[in-house]
C-alpha atoms as a PDB file:
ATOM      1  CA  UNK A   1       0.000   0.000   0.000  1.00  0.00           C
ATOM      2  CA  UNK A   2       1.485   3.617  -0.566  1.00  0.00           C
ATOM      3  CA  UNK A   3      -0.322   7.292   0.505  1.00  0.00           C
ATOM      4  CA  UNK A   4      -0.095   9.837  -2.449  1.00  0.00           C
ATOM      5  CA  UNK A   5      -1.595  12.902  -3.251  1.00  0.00           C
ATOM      6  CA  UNK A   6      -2.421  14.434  -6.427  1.00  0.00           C
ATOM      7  CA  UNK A   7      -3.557  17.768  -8.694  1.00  0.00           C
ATOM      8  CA  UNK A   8      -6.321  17.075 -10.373  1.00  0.00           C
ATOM      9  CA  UNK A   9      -7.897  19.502 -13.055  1.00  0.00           C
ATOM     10  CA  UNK A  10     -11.397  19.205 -14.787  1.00  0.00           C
ATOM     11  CA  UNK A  11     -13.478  22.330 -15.359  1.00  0.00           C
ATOM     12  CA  UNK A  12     -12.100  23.324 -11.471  1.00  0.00           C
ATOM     13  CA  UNK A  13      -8.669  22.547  -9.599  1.00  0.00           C
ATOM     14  CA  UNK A  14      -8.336  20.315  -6.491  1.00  0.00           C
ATOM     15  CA  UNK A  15      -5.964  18.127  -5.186  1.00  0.00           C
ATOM     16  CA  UNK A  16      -6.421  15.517  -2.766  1.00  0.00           C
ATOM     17  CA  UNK A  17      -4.816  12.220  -1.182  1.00  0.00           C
ATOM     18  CA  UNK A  18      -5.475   8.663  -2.010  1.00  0.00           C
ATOM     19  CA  UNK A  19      -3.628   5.323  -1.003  1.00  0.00           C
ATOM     20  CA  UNK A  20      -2.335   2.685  -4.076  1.00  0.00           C
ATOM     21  CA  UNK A  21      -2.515  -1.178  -3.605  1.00  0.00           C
ATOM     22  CA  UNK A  22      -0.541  -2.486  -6.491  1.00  0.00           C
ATOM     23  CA  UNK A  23      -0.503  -6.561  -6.776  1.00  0.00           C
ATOM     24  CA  UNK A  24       1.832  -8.422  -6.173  1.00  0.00           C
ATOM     25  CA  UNK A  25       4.405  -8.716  -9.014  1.00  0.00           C
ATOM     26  CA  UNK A  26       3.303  -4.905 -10.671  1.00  0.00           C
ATOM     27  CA  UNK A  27       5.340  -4.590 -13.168  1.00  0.00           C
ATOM     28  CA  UNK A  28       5.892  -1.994 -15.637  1.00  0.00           C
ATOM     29  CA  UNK A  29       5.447  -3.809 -18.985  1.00  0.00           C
ATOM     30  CA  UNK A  30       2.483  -5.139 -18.387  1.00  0.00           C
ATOM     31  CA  UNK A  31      -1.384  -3.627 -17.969  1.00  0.00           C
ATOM     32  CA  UNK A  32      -3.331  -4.198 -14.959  1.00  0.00           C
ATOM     33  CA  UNK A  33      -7.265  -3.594 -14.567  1.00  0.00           C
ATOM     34  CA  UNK A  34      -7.883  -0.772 -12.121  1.00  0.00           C
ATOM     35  CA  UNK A  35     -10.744  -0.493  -9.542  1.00  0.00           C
ATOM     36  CA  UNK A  36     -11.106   2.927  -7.907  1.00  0.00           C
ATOM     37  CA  UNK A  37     -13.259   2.750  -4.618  1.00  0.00           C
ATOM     38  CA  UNK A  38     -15.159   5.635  -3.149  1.00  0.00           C
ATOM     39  CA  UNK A  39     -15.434   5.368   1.117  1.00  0.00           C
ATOM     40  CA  UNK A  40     -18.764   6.255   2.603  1.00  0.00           C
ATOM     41  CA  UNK A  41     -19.400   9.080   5.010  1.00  0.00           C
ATOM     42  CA  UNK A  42     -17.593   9.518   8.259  1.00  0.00           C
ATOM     43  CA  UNK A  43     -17.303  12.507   9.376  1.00  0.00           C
ATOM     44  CA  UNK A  44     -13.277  12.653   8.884  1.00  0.00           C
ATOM     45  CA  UNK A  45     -12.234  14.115   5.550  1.00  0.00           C
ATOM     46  CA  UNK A  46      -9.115  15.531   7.353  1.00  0.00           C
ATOM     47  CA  UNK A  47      -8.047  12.078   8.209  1.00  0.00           C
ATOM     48  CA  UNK A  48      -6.093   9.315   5.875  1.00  0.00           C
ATOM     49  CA  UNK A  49      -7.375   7.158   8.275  1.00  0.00           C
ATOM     50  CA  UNK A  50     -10.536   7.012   6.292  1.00  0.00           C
ATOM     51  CA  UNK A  51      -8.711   5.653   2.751  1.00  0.00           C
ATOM     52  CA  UNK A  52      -7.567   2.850   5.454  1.00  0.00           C
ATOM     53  CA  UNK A  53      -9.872   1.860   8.132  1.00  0.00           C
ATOM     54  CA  UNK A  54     -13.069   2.016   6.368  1.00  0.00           C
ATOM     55  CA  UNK A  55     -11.652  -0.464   3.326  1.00  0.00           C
ATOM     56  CA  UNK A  56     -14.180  -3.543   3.270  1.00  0.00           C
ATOM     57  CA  UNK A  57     -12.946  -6.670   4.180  1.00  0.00           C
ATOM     58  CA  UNK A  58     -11.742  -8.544   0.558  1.00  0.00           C
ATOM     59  CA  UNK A  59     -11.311  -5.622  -1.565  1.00  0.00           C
ATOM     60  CA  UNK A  60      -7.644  -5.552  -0.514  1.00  0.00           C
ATOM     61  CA  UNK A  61      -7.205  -9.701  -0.739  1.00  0.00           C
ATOM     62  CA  UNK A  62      -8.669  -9.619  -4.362  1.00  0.00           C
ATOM     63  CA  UNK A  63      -7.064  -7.025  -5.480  1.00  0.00           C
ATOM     64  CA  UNK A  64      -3.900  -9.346  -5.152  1.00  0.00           C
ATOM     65  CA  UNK A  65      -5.255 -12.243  -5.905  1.00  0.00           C
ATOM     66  CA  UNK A  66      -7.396 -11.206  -9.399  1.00  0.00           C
ATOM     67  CA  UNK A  67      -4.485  -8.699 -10.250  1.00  0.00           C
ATOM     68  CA  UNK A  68      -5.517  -5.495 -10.127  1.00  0.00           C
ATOM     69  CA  UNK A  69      -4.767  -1.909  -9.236  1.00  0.00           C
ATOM     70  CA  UNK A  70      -7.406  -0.790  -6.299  1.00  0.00           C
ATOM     71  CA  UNK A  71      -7.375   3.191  -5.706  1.00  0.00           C
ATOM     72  CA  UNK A  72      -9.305   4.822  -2.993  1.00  0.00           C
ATOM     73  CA  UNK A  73      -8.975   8.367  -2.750  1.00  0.00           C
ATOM     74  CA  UNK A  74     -10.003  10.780   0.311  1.00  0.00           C
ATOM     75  CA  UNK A  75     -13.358  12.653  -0.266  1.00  0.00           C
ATOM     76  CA  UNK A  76     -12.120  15.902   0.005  1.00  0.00           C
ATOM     77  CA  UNK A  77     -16.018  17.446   0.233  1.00  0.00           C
ATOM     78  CA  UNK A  78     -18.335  16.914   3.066  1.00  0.00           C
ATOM     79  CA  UNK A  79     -20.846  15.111   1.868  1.00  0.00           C
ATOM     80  CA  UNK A  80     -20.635  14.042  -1.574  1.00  0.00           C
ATOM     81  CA  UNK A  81     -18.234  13.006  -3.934  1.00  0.00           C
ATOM     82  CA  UNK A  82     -17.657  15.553  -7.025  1.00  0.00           C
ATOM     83  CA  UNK A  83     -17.976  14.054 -10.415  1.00  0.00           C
ATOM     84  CA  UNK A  84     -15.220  15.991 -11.643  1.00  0.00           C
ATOM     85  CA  UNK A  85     -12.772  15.086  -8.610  1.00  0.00           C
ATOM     86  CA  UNK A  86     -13.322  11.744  -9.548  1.00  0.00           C
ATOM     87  CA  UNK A  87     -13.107  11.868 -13.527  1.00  0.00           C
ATOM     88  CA  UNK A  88      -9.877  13.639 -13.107  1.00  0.00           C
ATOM     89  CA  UNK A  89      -8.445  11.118 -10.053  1.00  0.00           C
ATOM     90  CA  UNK A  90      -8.796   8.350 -12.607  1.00  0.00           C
ATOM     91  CA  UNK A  91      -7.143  10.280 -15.555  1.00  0.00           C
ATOM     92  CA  UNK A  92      -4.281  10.540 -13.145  1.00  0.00           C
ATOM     93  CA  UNK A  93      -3.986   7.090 -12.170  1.00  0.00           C
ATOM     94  CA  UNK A  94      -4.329   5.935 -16.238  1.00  0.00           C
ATOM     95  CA  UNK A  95      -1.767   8.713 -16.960  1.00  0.00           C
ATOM     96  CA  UNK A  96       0.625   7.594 -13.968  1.00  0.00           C
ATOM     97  CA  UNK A  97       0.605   3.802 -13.769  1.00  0.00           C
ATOM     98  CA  UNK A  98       0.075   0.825 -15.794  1.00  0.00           C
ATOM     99  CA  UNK A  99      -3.631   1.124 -16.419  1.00  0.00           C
ATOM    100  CA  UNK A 100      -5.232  -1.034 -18.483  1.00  0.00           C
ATOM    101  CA  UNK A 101      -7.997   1.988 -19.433  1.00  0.00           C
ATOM    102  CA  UNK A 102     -10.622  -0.456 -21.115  1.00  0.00           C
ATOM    103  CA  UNK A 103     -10.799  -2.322 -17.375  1.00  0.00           C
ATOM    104  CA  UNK A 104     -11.575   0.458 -15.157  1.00  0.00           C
ATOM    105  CA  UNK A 105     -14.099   0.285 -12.764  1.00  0.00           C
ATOM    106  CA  UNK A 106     -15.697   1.867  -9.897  1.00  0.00           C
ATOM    107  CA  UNK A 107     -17.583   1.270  -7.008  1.00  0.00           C
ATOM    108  CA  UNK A 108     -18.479   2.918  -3.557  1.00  0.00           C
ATOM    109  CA  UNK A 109     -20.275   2.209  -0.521  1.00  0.00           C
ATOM    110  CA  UNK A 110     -23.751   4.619   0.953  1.00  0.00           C
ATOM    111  CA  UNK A 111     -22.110   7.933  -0.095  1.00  0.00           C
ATOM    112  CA  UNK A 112     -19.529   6.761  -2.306  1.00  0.00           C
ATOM    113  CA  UNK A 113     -22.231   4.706  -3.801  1.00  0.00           C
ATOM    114  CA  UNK A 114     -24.063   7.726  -4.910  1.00  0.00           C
ATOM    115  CA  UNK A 115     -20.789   8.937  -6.265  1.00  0.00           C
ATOM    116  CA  UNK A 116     -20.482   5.826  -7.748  1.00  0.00           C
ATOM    117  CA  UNK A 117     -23.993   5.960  -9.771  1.00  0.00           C
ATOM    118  CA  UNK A 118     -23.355  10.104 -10.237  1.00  0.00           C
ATOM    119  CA  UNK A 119     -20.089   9.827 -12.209  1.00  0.00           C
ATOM    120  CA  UNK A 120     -20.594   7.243 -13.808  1.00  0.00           C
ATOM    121  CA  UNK A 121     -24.023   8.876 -15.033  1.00  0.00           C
ATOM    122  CA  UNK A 122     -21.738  12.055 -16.321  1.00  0.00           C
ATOM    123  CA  UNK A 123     -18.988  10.204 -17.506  1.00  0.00           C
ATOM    124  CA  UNK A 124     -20.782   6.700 -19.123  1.00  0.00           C
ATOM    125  CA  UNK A 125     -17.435   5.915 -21.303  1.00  0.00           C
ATOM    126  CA  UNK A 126     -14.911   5.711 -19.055  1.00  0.00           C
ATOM    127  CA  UNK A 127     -15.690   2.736 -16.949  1.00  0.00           C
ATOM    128  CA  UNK A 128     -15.703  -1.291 -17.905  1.00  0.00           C
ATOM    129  CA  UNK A 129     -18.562  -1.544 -15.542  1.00  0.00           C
ATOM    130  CA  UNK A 130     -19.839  -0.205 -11.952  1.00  0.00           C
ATOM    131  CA  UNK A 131     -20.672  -1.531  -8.523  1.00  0.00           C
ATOM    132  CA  UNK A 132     -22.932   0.968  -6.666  1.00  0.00           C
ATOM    133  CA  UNK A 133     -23.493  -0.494  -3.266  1.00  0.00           C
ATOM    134  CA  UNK A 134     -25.912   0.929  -0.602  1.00  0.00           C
ATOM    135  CA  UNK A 135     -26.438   4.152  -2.634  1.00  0.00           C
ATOM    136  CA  UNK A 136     -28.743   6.016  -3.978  1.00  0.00           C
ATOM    137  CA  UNK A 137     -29.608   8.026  -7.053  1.00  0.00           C
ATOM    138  CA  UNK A 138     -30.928  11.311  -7.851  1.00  0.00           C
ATOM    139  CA  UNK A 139     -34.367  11.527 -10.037  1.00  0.00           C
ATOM    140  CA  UNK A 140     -32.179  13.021 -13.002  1.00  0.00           C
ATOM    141  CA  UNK A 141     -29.914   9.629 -13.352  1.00  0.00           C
ATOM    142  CA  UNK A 142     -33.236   7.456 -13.345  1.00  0.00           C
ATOM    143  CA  UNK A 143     -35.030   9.878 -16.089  1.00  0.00           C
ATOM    144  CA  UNK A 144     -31.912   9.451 -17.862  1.00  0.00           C
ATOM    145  CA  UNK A 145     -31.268   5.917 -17.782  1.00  0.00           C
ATOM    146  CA  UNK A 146     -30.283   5.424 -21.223  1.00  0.00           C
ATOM    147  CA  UNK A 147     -26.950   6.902 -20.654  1.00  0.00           C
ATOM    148  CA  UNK A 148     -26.416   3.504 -18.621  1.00  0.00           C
ATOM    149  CA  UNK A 149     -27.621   1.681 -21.383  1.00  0.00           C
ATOM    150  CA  UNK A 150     -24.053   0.646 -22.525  1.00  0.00           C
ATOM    151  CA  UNK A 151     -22.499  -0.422 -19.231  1.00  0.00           C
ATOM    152  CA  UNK A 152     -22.684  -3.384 -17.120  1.00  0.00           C
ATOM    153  CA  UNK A 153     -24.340  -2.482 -13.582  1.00  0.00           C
ATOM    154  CA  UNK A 154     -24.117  -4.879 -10.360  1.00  0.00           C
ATOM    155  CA  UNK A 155     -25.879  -2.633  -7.303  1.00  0.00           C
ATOM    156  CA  UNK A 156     -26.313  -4.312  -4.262  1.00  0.00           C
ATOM    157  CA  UNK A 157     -28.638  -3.384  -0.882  1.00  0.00           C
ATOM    158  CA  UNK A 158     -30.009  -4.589   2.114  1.00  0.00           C
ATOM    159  CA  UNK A 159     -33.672  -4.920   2.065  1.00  0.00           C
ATOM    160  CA  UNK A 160     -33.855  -2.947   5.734  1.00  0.00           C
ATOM    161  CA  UNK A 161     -31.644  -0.302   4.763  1.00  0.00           C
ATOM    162  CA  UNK A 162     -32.650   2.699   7.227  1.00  0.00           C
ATOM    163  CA  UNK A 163     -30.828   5.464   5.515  1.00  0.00           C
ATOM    164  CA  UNK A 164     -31.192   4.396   1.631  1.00  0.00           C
ATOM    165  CA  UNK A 165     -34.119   2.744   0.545  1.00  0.00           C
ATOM    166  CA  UNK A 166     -33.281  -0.422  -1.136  1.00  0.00           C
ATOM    167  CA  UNK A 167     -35.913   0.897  -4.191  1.00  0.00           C
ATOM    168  CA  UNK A 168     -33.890   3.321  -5.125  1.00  0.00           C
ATOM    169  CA  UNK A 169     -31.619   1.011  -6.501  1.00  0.00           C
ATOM    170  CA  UNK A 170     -34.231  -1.268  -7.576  1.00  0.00           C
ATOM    171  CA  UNK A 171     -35.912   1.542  -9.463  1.00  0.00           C
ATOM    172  CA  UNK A 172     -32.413   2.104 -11.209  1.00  0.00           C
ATOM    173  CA  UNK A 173     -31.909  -1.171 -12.465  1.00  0.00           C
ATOM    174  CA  UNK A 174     -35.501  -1.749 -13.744  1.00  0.00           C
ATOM    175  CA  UNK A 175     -35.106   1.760 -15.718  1.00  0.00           C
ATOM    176  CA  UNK A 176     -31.460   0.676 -16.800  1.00  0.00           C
ATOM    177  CA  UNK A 177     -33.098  -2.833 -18.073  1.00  0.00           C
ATOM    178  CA  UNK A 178     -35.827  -0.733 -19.479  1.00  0.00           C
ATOM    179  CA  UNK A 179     -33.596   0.853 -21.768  1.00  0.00           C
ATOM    180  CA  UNK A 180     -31.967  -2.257 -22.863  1.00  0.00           C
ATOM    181  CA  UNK A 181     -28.778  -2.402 -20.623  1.00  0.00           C
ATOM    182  CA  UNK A 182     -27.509  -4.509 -18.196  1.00  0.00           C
ATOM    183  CA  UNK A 183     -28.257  -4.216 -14.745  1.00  0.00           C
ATOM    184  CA  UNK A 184     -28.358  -6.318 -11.992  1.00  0.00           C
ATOM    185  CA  UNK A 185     -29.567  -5.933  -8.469  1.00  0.00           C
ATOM    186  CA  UNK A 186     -28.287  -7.906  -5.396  1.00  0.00           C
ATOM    187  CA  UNK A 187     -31.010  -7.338  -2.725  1.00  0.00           C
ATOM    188  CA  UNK A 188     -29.968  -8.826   0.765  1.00  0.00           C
ATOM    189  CA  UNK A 189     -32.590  -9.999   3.150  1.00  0.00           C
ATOM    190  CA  UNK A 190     -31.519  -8.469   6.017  1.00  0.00           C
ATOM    191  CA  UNK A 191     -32.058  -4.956   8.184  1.00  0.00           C
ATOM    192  CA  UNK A 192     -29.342  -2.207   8.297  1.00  0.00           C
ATOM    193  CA  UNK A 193     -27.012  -0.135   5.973  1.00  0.00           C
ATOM    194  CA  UNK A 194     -23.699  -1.690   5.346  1.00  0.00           C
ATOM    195  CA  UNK A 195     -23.736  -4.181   2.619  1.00  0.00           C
ATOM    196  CA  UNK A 196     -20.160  -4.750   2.224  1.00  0.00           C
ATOM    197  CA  UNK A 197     -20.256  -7.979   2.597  1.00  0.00           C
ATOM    198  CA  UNK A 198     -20.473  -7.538  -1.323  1.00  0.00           C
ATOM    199  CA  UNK A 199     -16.677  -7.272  -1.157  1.00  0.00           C
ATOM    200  CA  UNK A 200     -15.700 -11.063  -0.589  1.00  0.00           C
ATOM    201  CA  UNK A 201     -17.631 -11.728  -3.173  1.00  0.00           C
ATOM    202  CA  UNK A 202     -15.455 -13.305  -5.193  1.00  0.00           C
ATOM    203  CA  UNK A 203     -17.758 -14.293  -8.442  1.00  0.00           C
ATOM    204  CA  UNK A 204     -17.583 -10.149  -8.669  1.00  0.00           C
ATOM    205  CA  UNK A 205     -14.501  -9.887  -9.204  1.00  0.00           C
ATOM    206  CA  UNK A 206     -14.350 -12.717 -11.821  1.00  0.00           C
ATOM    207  CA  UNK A 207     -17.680 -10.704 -13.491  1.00  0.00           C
ATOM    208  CA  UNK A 208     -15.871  -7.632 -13.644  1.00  0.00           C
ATOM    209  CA  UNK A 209     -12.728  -9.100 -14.871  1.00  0.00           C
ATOM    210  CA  UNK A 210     -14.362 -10.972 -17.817  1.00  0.00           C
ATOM    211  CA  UNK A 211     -15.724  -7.026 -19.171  1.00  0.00           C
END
């Protein structure tokens, strides 16, 4: 793992802090799939601790083990993640390492699951596929669904979910699927908000690798 930090420049300037896990082996002639993760909300954007401690269980252990870059950058906004932060974090990491750029993906838990659904709504071309999970979507993404209609969707959400109704995500999918796209949603039968479970998953990682 290695902290970094980075200028990034789209429309508006930021800069902003993210920690690297390269697989085992990286090397330099080769391309490697990349996975960029957005963290939830917690109250800490001044802390690196958040890139660290709030990592779910397996994303870590598969990025090793399926061979791929995983990125997860600091939110440096309160309560949302910026489209724009996040279009230009990834042109940094496909200008700076050895990125394959037809694998890239993203995904993001409760917050970083909206910013999941919200850049990849504004910036449709850029990813392999998504994995929104616990997150919700504004009433603009699901009127525009067709901008989806070209990129593999896995969303997953617990059917209690307290803080984001699991039917936003459902609606998603079914106006995704509507549109002719494909969309799948993992609904969990169980009460609360945090679904990352979804990370040890390891038939996702084999989906998102065969993209």
């Amino acid at each position: 793992m290695t902290a970094k930090s980075f200028e990034a420049v789209h429309k508006e300037s930021f800069s902003g802090e993210y920690n690297l896990f390269l697989p085992d082996g990286y090397a330099t002639n080769n391309q490697y799939p990349l996975l960029v993760y957005l963290h939830g909300y917690y109250g800490e954007y001044i802390s690196p601790n958040v890139m660290t401690d709030n990592i779910p269980d397996g994303l870590k252990e598969n990025s090793n083990k399926y061979q791929f870059i995983l990125a997860c950058p600091l939110c440096p906004f309160e309560f949302y993640w910026r489209t724009t932060y996040v279009f230009s974090f990834i042109n940094h990491l496909i200008e700076t390492y050895d990125v394959d750029d037809r694998k890239t993906f993203l995904s993001g838990t409760s917050m970083g699951g909206f910013g999941t659904w919200a850049t990849a709504h504004e910036f449709p071309d850029m990813f392999a596929g998504i994995v929104p999970v616990s997150g919700g979507v504004s009433e603009i993404n699901q009127y525009q669904a067709h901008r989806f209609q070209h990129l593999p969707v896995r969303a997953f959400h617990n059917k209690g979910d307290e803080i984001v109704r699991y039917s936003d995500s459902e609606r998603m999918i079914a106006s995704i699927n509507e549109q002719g796209g494909n969309g799948k949603l993992t609904v969990y039968e169980v009460d609360g908000h945090d679904a990352d479970v979804t990370y040890q998953n390891k038939e996702l990682y084999r989906w998102l690798l065969s993209l």
